[in-house]
C-alpha atoms as a PDB file:
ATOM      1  CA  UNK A   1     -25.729 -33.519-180.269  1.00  0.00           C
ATOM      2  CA  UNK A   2     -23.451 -31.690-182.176  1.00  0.00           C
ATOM      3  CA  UNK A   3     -22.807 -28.125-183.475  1.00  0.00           C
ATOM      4  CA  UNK A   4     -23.564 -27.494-186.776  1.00  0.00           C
ATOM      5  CA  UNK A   5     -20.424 -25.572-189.057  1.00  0.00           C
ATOM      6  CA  UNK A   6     -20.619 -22.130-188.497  1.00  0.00           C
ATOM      7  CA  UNK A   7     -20.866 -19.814-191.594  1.00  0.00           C
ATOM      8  CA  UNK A   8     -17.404 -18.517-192.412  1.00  0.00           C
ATOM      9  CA  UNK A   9     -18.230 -14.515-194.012  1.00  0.00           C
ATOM     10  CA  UNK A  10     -15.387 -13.108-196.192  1.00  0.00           C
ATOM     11  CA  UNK A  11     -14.492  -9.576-195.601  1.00  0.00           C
ATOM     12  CA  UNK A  12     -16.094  -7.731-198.279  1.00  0.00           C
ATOM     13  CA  UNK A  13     -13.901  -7.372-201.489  1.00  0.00           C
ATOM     14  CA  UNK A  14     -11.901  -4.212-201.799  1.00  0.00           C
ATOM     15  CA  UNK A  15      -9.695  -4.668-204.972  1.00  0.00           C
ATOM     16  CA  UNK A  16     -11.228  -7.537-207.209  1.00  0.00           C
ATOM     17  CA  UNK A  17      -8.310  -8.236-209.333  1.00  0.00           C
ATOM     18  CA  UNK A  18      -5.484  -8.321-206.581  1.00  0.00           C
ATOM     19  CA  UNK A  19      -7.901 -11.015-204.676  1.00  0.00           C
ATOM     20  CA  UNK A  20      -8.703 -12.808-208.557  1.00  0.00           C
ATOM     21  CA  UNK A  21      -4.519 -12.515-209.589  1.00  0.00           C
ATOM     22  CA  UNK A  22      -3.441 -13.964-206.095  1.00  0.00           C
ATOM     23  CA  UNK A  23      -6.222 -16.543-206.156  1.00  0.00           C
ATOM     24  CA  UNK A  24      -4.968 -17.532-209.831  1.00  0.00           C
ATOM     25  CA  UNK A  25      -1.560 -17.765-208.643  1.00  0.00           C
ATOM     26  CA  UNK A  26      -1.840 -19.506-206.056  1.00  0.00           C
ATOM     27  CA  UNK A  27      -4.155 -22.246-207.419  1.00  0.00           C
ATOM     28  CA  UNK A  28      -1.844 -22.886-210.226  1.00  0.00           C
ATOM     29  CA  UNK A  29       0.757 -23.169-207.236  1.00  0.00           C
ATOM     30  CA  UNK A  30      -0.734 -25.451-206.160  1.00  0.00           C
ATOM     31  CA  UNK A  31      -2.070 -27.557-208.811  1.00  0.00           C
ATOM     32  CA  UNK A  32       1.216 -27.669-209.899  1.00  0.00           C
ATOM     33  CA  UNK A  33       2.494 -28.720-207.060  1.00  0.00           C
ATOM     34  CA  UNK A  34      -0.404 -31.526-206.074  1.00  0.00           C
ATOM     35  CA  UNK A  35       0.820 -33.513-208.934  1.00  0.00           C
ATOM     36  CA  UNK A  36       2.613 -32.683-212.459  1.00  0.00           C
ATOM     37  CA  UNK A  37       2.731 -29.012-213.514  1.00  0.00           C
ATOM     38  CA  UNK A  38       0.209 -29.366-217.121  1.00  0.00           C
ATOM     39  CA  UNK A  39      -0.505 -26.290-219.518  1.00  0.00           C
ATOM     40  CA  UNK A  40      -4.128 -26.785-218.139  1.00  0.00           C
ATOM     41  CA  UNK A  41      -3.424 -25.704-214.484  1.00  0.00           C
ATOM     42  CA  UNK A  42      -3.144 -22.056-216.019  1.00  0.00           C
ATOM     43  CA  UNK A  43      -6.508 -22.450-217.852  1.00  0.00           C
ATOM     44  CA  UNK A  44      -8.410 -24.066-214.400  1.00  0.00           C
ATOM     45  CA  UNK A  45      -6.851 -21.680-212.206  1.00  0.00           C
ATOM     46  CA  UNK A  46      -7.670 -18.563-214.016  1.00  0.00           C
ATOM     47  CA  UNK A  47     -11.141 -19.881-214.621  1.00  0.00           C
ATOM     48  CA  UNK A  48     -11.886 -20.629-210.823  1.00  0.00           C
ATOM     49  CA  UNK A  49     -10.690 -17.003-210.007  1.00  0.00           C
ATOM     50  CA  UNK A  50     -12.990 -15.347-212.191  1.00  0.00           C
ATOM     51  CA  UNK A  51     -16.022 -17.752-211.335  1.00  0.00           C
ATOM     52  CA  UNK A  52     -14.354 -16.417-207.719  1.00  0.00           C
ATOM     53  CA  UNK A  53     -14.329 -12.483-208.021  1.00  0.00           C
ATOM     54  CA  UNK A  54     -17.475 -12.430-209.923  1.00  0.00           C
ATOM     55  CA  UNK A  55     -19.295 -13.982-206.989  1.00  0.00           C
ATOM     56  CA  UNK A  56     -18.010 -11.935-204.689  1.00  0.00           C
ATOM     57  CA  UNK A  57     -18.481  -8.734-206.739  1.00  0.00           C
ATOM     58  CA  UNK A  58     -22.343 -10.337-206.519  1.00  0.00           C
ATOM     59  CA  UNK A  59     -22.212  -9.821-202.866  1.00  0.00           C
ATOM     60  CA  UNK A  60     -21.636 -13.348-201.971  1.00  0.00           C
ATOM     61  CA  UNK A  61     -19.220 -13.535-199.024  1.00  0.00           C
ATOM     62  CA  UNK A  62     -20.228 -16.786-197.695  1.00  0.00           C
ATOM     63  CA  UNK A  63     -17.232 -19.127-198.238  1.00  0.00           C
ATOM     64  CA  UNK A  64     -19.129 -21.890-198.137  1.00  0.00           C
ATOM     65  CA  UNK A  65     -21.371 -20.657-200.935  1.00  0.00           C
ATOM     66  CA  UNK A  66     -18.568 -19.533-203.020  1.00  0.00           C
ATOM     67  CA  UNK A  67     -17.653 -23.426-203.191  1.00  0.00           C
ATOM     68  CA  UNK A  68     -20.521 -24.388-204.123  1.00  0.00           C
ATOM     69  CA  UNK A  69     -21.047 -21.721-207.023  1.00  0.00           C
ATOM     70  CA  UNK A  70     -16.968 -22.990-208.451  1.00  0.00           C
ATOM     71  CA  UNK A  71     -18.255 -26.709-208.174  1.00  0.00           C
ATOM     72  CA  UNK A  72     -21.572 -25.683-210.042  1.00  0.00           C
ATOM     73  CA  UNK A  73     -20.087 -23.213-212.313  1.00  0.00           C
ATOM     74  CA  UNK A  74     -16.383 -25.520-213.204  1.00  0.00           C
ATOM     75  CA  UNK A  75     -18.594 -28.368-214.317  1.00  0.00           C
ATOM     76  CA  UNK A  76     -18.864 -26.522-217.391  1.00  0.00           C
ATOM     77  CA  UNK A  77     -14.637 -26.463-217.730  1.00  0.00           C
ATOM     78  CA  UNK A  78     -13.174 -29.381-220.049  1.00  0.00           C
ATOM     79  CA  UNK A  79     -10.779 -31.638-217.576  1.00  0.00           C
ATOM     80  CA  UNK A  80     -10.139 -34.137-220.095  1.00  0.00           C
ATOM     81  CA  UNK A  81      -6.659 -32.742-219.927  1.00  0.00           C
ATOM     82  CA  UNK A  82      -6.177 -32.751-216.193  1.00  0.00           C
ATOM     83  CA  UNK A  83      -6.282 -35.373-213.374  1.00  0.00           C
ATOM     84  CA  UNK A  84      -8.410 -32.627-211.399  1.00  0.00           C
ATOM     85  CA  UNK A  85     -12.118 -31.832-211.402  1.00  0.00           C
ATOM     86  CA  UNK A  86     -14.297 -29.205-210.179  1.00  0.00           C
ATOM     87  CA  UNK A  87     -14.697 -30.711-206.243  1.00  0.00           C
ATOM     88  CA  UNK A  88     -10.623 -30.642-205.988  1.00  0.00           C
ATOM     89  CA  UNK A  89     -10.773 -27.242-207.330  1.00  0.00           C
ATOM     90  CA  UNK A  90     -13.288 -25.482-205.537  1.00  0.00           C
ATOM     91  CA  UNK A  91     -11.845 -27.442-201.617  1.00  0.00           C
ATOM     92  CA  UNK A  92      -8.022 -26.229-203.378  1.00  0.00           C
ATOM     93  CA  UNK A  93      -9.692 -22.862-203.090  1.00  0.00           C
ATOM     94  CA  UNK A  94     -11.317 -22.717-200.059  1.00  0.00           C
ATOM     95  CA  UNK A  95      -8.245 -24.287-198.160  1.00  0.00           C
ATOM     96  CA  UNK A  96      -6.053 -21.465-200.022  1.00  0.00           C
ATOM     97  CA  UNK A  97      -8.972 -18.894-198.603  1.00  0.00           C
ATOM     98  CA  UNK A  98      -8.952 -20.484-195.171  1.00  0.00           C
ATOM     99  CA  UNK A  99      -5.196 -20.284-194.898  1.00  0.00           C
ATOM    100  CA  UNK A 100      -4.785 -16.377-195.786  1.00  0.00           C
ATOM    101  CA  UNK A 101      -7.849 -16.005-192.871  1.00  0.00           C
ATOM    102  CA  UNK A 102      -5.491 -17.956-190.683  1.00  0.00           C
ATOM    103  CA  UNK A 103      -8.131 -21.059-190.052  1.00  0.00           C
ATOM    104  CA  UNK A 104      -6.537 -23.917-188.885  1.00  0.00           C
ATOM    105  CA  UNK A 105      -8.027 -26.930-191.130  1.00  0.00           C
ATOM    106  CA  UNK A 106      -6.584 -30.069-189.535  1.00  0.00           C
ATOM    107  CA  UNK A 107      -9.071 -32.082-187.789  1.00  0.00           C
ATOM    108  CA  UNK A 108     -12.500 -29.883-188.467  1.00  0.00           C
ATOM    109  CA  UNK A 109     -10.959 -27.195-186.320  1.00  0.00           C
END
């Protein structure tokens, strides 16, 4: 039988709008360069943040958690103009979380 997926905890937050400017950035880095830059990456990526921050600032460190609030919460977001949607967004984030923790994401690792 196999292990189930440890819980990974975020450190609690410590300055929310360093963690929601670099999480903005870096989304829109990378939504930009996943496929065409659009005006809209700036709108989903600042939107994502905040849905972020404010969960943490809630107490939630639980990354997987935090996904699923951005999936819940992004459904809300208009991607008409985008070839993204909210399960793209929130895994963009929590690969761009895992990397700063160092996690190595090839392979379920």
């Amino acid at each position: 039988m196999t292990d189930p997926v440890k819980p990974i905890y975020l450190p609690a937050i410590e300055n929310p709008e360093q963690e929601r400017e670099w999480l903005k950035q870096g989304l829109k880095h990378w939504l930009d360069a996943e496929f065409i830059p659009e005006k809209v990456n700036h709108d989903i990526a600042r939107q994502a943040a905040q849905i972020f921050v404010r969960q943490r600032l809630e107490g939630e460190n639980d990354l997987g958690a935090l996904v699923v609030a951005i999936i819940t919460e992004m459904q809300a977001f208009d991607f008409s103009e985008s070839f993204y949607g909210e399960f793209a967004i929130a895994n963009a984030v929590s690969d761009l979380i895992l990397d700063s923790l160092g996690y190595d994401r090839c392979c379920g690792q």
